[in-house]
C-alpha atoms as a PDB file:
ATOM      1  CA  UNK A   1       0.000   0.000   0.000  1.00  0.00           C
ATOM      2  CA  UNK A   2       0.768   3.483  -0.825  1.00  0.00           C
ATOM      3  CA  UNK A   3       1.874   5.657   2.228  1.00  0.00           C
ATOM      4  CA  UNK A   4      -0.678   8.555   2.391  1.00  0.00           C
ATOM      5  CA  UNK A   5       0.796  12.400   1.939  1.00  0.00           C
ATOM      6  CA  UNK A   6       0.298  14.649   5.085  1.00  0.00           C
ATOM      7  CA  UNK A   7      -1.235  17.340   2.479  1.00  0.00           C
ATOM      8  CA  UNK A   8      -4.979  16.774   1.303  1.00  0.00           C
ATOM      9  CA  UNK A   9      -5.335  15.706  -2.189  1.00  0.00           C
ATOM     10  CA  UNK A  10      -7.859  18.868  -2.741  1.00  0.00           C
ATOM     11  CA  UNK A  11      -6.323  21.866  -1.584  1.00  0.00           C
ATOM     12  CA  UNK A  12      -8.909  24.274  -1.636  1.00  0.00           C
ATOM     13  CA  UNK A  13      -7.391  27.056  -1.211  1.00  0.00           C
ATOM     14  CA  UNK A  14      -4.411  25.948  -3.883  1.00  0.00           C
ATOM     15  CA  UNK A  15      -7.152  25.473  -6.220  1.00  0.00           C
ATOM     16  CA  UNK A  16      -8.452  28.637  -5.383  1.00  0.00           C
ATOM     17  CA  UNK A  17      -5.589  30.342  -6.305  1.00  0.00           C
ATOM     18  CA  UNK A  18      -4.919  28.953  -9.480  1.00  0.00           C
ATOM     19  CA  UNK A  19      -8.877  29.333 -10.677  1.00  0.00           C
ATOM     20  CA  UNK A  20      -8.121  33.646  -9.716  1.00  0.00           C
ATOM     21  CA  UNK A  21      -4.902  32.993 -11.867  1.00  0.00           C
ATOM     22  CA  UNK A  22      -6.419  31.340 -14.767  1.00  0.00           C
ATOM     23  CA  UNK A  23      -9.082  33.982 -14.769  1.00  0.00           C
ATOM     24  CA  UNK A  24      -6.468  36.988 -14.841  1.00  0.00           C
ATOM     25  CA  UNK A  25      -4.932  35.245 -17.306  1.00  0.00           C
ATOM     26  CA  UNK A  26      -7.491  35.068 -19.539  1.00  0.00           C
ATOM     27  CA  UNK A  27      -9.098  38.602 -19.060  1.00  0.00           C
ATOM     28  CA  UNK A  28      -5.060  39.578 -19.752  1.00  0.00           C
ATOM     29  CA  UNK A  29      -5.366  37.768 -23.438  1.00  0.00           C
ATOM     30  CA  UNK A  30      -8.685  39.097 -23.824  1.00  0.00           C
ATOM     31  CA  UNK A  31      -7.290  43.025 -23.671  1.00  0.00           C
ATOM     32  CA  UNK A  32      -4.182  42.879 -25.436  1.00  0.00           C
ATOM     33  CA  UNK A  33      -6.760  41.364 -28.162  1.00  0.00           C
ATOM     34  CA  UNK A  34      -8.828  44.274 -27.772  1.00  0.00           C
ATOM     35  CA  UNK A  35      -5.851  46.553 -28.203  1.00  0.00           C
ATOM     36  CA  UNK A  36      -4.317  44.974 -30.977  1.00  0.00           C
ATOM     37  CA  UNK A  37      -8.059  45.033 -32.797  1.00  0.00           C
ATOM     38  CA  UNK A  38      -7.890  48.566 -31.906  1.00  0.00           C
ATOM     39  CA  UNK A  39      -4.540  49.457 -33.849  1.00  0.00           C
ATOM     40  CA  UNK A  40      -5.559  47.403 -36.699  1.00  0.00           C
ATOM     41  CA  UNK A  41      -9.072  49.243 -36.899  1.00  0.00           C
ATOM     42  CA  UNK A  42      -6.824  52.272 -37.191  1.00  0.00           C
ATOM     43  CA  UNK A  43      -5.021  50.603 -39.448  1.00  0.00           C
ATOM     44  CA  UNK A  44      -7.928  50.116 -41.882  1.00  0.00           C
ATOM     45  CA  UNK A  45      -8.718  53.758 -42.446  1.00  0.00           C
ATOM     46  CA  UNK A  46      -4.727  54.891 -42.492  1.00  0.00           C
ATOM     47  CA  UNK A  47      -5.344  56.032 -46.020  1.00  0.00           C
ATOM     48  CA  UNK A  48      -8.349  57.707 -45.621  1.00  0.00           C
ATOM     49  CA  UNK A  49      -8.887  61.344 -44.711  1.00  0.00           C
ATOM     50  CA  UNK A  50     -11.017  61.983 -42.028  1.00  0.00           C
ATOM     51  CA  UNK A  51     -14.469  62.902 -43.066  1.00  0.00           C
ATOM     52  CA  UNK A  52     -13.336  61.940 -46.462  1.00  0.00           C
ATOM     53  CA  UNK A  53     -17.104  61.202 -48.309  1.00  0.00           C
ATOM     54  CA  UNK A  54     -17.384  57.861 -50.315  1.00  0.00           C
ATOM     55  CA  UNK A  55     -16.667  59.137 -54.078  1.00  0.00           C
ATOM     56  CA  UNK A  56     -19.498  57.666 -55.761  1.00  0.00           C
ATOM     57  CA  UNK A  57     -18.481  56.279 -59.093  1.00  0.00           C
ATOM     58  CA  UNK A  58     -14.726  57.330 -58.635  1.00  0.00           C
ATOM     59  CA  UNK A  59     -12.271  54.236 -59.016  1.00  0.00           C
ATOM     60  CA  UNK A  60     -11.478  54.355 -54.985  1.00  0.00           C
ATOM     61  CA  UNK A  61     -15.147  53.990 -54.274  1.00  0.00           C
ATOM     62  CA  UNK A  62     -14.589  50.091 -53.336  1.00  0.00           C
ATOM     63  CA  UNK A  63     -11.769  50.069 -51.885  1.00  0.00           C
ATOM     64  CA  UNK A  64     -13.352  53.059 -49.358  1.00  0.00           C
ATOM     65  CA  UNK A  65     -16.362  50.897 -48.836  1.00  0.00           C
ATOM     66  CA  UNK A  66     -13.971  48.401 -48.003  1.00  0.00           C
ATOM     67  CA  UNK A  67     -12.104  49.832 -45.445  1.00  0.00           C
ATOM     68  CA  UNK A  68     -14.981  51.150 -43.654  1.00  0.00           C
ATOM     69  CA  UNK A  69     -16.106  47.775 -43.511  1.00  0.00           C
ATOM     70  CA  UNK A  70     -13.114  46.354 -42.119  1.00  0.00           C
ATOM     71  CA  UNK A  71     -12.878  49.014 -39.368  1.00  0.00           C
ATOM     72  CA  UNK A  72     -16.334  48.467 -38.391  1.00  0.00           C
ATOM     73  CA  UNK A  73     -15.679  44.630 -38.305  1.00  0.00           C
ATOM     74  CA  UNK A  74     -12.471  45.376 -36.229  1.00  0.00           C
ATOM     75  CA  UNK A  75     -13.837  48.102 -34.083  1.00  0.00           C
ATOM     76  CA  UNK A  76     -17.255  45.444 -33.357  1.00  0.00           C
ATOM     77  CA  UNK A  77     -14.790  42.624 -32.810  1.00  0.00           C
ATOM     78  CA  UNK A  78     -12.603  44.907 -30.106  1.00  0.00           C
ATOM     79  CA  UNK A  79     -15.607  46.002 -28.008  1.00  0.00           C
ATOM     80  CA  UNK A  80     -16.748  42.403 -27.567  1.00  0.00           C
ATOM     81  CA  UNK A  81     -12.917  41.195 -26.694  1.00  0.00           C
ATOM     82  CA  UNK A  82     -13.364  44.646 -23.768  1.00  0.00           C
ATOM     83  CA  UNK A  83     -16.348  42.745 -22.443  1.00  0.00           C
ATOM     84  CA  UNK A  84     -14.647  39.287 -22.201  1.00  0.00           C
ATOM     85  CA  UNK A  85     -12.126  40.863 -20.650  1.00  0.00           C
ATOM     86  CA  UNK A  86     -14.702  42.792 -17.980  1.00  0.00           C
ATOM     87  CA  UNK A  87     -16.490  39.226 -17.705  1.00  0.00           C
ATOM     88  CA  UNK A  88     -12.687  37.403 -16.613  1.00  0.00           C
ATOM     89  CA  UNK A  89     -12.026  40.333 -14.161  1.00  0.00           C
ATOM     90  CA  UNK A  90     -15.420  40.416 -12.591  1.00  0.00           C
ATOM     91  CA  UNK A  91     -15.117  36.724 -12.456  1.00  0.00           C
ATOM     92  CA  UNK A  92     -11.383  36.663 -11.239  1.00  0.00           C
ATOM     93  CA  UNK A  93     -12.608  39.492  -8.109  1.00  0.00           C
ATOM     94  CA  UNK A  94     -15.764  36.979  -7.618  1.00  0.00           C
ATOM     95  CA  UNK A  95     -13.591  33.954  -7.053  1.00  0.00           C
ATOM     96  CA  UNK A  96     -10.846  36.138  -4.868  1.00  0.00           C
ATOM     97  CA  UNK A  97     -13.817  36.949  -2.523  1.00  0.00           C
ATOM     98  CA  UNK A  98     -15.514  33.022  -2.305  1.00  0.00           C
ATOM     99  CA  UNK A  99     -15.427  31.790   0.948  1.00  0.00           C
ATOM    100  CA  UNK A 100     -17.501  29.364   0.210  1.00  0.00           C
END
């Protein structure tokens, strides 16, 4: 037979710790997403002046559409990595606070 360990097998408090970890952890990835969607939403309309109207029927009429479109996308895609990151935090504080 094995000998048995003087620690408990489920540290509660050890798992505790690395659930608040994992949690900052993620909610860290989730922002530097958000900021790097934020630079390349930038990115999108480098070319363009700002306030610059679409140019109906001019030969840079696509490509303007385009990059609007891709800056929305970009722009969309940042605000929902912001809340992921909100939901990981809030989650992160939640589990800090469990005494459960």
């Amino acid at each position: 037979m094995h000998p048995e360990t003087t620690q408990p097998r489920n540290d509660y408090q050890a798992r505790k710790q690395e659930r608040i970890e994992r949690y900052e952890a993620r909610a860290e990835r989730a922002r530097a997403m958000a900021a790097g969607l934020s630079g390349q939403a930038r990115q999108a309309l480098a070319g363009i002046e700002p306030g610059q109207p679409i140019l109906v029927g001019h030969h840079s009429e696509k490509r303007h559409r385009r990059a609007l479109d891709r800056h929305d996308r970009k722009m969309t895609a940042m605000f929902a990595a912001q809340d992921k990151a909100e939901y990981w935090e809030k989650r992160a504080a939640a589990a800090a606070v469990n005494t459960a």
